[in-house]
Protein backbone atom coordinates (compact mmCIF):
# COMPACT_ATOMS: atom_id res chain seq x y z
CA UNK A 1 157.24 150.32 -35.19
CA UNK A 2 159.81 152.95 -36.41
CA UNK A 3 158.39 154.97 -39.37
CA UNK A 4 158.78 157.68 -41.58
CA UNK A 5 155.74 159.40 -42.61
CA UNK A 6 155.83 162.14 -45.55
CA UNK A 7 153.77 165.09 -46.15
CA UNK A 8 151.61 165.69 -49.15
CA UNK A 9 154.79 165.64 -51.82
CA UNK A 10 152.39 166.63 -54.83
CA UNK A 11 155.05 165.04 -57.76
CA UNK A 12 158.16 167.05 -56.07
CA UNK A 13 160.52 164.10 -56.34
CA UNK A 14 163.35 165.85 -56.41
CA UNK A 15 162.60 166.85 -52.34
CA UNK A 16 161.59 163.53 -52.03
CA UNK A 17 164.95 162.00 -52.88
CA UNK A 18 166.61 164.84 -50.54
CA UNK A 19 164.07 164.33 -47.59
CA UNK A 20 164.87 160.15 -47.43
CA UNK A 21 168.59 161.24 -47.91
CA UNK A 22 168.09 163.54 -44.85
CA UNK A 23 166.26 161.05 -43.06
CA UNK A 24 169.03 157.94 -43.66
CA UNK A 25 167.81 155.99 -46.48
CA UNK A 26 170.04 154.67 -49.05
CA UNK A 27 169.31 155.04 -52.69
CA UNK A 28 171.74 152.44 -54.30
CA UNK A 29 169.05 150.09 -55.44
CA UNK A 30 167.30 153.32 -57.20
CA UNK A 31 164.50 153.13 -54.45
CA UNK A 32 164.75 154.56 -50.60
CA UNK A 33 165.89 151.54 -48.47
CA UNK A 34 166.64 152.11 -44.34
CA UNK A 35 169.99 150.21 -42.96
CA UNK A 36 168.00 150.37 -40.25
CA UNK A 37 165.09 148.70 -41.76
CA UNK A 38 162.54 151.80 -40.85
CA UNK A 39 159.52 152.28 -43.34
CA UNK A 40 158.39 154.83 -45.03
CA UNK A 41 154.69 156.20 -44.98
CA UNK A 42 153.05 158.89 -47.12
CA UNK A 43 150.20 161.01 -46.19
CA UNK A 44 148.04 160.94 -49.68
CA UNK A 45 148.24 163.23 -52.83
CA UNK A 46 152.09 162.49 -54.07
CA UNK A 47 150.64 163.68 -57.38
CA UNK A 48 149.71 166.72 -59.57
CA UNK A 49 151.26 170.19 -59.71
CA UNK A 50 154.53 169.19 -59.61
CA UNK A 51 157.03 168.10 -62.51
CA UNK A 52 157.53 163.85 -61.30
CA UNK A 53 154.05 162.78 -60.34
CA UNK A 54 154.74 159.31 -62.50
CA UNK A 55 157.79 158.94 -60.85
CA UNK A 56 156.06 159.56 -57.53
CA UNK A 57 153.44 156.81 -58.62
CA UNK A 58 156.16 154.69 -59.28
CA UNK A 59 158.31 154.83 -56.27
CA UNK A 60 155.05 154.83 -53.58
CA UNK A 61 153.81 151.65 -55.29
CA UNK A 62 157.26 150.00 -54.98
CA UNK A 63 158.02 150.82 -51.76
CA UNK A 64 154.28 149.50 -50.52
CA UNK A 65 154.45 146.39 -53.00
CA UNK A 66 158.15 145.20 -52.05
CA UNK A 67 159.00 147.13 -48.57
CA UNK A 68 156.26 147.62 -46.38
CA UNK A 69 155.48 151.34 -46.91
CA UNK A 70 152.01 152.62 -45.67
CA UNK A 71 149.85 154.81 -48.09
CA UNK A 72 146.53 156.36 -47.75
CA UNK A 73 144.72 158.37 -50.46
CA UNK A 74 144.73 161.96 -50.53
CA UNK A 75 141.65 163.82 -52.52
CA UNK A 76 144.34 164.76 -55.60
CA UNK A 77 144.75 160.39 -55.45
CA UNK A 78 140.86 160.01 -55.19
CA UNK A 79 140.60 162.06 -58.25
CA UNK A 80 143.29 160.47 -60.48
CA UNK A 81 141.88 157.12 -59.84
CA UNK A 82 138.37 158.91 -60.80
CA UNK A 83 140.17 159.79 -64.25
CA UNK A 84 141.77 156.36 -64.91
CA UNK A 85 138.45 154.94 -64.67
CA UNK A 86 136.90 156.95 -67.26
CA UNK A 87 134.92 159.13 -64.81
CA UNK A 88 133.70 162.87 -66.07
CA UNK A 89 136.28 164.50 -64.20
CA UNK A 90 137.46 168.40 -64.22
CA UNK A 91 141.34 168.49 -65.83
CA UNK A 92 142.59 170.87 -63.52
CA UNK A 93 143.13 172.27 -59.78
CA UNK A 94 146.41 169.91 -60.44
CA UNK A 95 145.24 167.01 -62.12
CA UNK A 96 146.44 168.65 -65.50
CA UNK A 97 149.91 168.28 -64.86
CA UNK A 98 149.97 164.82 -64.62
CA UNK A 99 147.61 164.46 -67.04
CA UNK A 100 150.11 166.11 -69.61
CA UNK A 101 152.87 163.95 -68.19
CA UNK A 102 150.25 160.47 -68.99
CA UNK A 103 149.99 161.55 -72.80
CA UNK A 104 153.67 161.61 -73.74
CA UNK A 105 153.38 157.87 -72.64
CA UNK A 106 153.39 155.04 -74.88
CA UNK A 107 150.16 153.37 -74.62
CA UNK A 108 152.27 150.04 -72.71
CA UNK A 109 153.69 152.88 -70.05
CA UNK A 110 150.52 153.99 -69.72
CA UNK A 111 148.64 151.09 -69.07
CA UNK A 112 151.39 149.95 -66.63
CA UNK A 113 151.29 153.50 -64.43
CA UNK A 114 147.53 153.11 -64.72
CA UNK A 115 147.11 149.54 -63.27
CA UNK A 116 149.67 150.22 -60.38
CA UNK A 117 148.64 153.55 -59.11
CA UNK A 118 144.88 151.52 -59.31
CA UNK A 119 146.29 148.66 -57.60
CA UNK A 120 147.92 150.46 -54.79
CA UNK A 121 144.97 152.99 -54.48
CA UNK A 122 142.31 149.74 -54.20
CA UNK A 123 144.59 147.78 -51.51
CA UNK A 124 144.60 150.92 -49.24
CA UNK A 125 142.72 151.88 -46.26
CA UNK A 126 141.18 155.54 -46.16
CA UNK A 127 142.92 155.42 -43.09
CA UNK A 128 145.67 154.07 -41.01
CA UNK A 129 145.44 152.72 -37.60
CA UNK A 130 148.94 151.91 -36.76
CA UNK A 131 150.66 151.19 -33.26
CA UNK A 132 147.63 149.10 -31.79
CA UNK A 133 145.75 152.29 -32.15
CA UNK A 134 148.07 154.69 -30.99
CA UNK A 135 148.96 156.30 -34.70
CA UNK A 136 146.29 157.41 -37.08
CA UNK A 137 147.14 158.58 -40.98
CA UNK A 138 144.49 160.50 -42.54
CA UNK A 139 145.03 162.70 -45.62
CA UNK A 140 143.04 165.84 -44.24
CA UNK A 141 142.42 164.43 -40.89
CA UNK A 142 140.07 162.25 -39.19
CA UNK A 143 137.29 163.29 -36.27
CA UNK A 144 137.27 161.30 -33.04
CA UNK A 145 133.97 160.04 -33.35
CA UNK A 146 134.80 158.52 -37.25
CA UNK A 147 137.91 156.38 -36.19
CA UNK A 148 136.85 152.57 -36.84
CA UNK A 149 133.97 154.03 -39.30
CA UNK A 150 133.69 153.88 -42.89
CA UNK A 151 130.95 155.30 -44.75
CA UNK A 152 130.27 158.47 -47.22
CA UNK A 153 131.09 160.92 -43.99
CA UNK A 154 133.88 159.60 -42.95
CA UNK A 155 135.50 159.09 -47.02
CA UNK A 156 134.26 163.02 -47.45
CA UNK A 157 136.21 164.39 -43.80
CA UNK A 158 139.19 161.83 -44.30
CA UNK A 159 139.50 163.12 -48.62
CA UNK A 160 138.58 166.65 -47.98
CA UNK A 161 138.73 168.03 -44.28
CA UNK A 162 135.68 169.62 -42.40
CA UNK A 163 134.89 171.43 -44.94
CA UNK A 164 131.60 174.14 -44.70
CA UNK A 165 130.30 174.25 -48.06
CA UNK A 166 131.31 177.70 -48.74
CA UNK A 167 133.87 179.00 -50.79
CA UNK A 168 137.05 181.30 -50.45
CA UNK A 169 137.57 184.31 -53.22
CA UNK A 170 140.33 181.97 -54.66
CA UNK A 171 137.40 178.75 -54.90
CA UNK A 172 139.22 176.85 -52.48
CA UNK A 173 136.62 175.38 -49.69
CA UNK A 174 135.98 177.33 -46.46
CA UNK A 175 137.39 174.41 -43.35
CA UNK A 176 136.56 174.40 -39.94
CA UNK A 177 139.59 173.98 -37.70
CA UNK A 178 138.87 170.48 -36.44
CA UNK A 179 141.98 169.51 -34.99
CA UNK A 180 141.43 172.38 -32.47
CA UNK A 181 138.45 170.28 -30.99
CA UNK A 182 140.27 166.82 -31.00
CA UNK A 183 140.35 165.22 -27.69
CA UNK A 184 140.90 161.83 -28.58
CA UNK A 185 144.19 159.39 -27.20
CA UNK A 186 145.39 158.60 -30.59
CA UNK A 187 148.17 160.90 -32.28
CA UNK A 188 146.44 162.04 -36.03
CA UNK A 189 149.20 162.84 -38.41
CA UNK A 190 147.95 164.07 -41.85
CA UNK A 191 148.28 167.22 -44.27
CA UNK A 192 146.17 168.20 -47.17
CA UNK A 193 145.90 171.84 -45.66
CA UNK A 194 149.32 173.62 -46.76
CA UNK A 195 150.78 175.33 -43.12
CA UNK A 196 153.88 177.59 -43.15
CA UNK A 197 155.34 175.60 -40.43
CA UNK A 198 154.16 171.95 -39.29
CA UNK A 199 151.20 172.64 -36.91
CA UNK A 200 150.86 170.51 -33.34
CA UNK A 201 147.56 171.20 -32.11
CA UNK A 202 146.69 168.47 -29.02
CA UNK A 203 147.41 165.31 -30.10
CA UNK A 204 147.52 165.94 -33.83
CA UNK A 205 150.16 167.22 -36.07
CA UNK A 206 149.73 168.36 -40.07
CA UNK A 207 152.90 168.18 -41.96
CA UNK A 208 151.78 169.40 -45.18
CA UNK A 209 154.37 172.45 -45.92
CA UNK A 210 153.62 173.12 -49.42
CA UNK A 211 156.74 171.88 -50.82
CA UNK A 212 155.00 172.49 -54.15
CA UNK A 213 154.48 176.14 -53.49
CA UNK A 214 157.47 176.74 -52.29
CA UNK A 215 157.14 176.00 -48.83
CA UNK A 216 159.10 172.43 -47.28
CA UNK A 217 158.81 168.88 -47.45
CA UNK A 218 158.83 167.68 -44.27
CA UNK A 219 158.45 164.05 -42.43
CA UNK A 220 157.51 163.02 -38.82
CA UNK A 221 159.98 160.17 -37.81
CA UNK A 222 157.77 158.23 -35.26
CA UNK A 223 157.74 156.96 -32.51
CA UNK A 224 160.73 159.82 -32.09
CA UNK A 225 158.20 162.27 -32.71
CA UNK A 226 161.22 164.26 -34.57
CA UNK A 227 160.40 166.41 -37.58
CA UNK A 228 162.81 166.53 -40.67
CA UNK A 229 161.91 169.14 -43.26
CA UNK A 230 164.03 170.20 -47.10
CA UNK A 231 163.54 173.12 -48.59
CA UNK A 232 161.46 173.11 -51.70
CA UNK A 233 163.28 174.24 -55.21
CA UNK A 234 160.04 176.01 -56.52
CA UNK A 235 159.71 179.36 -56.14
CA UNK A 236 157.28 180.67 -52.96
CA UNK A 237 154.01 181.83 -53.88
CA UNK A 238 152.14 183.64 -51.39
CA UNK A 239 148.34 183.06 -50.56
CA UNK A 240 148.74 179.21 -51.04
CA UNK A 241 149.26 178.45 -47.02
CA UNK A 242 146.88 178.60 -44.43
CA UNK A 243 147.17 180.47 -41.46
CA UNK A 244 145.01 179.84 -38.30
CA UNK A 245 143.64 182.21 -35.74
């Protein structure tokens, strides 16, 4: 399989467009089609904090309804769906921005951006196996020992990373490096924790480069194993990218 799978884009369609320009996708029929027929695939939360994330919804969900794009759920996706289905959820961290975007809607836009993002979100995996088992996509990452699993563990790592319970000053969760432990044969490509610079560690890679903060989108063309990255047009703020020891 020859696909192109996108970091956490977080409504920056504008780098989305450039990225699949970059990357040899035609845009003549408004939506990113390959000559080449390669696919794309995105790595969860293409909404909230940025300026498109209805756009965003609307392009993912064509692309995996008409052109064989792969999507999995990112914890930013998990919580949207939360708030279309009424759920007590916080309006912020994010979420606000598309919120705000939702109520200038007429009710009929509405409803239709609500029952697509739904049905793409309830006819994904939490994960992909791809490649007869050679390529995994998971949002924040997925342990060894949970590929094949599904259960409350698995949703929590796959959503949210290893996280520790504890807190940073800025209330962002305290994660234990897991991809620094993987040993397993499969290649894990996923994002969720913004890096400076896409990080290989063993046989995973996250290519989440903050494109909302400033930072790059970037995409892993596979089985090339070549990175492609644009520069995002929001201005760099500092603190929002993780470094590792």
């Amino acid at each position: 399989m020859k696909i192109d799978i996108i970091g956490d884009i977080h409504g920056c369609f504008q780098e989305f467009k450039e990225l699949t320009q970059k990357l040899g996708y035609s845009w003549e029929s408004n939506f990113p089609i390959h000559p080449e027929k390669r696919i794309l695939g995105f790595i969860g939360d293409i909404t909230d904090r940025g300026t498109d994330s209805i756009k965003m919804i609307e392009q993912t969900w064509a692309l995996w309804k008409n052109h064989g794009a792969y999507y999995v759920p990112g914890n930013h996706c998990n919580k949207l769906y939360r708030y279309f289905l009424g759920r007590n959820v916080q309006i912020k961290h994010g979420l606000e921005t598309t919120v705000a975007e939702l109520e200038k809607l007429s009710d009929k836009k509405f409803n239709h951006i609500k029952r697509v993002f739904m049905e793409l979100y309830d006819n994904s995996p939490l994960y992909h196996i791809l490649d007869d088992g050679q390529l995994i996509m998971a949002h924040a990452g997925i342990r060894e020992d949970y590929i094949g699993k599904q259960n409350k563990s698995v949703k929590s790592f796959v959503l949210y990373g290893d996280v520790t319970g504890e807190t940073l000053p800025d209330g962002r969760p305290v994660r234990r490096d897991w991809a620094k432990h993987y040993k397993g044969k499969a290649f894990i490509i996923y994002g969720h924790t913004p890096v400076k610079q896409p990080r290989k560690i063993g046989n995973t890679i996250n290519i989440d480069t903050g494109a909302v903060f400033g930072g790059y989108l970037t995409a892993l063309r596979y089985p090339e194993m070549e990175l492609v990255s644009v520069s995002s047009s929001l201005p760099y703020i500092e603190g929002k990218f993780t470094i590792f020891p």
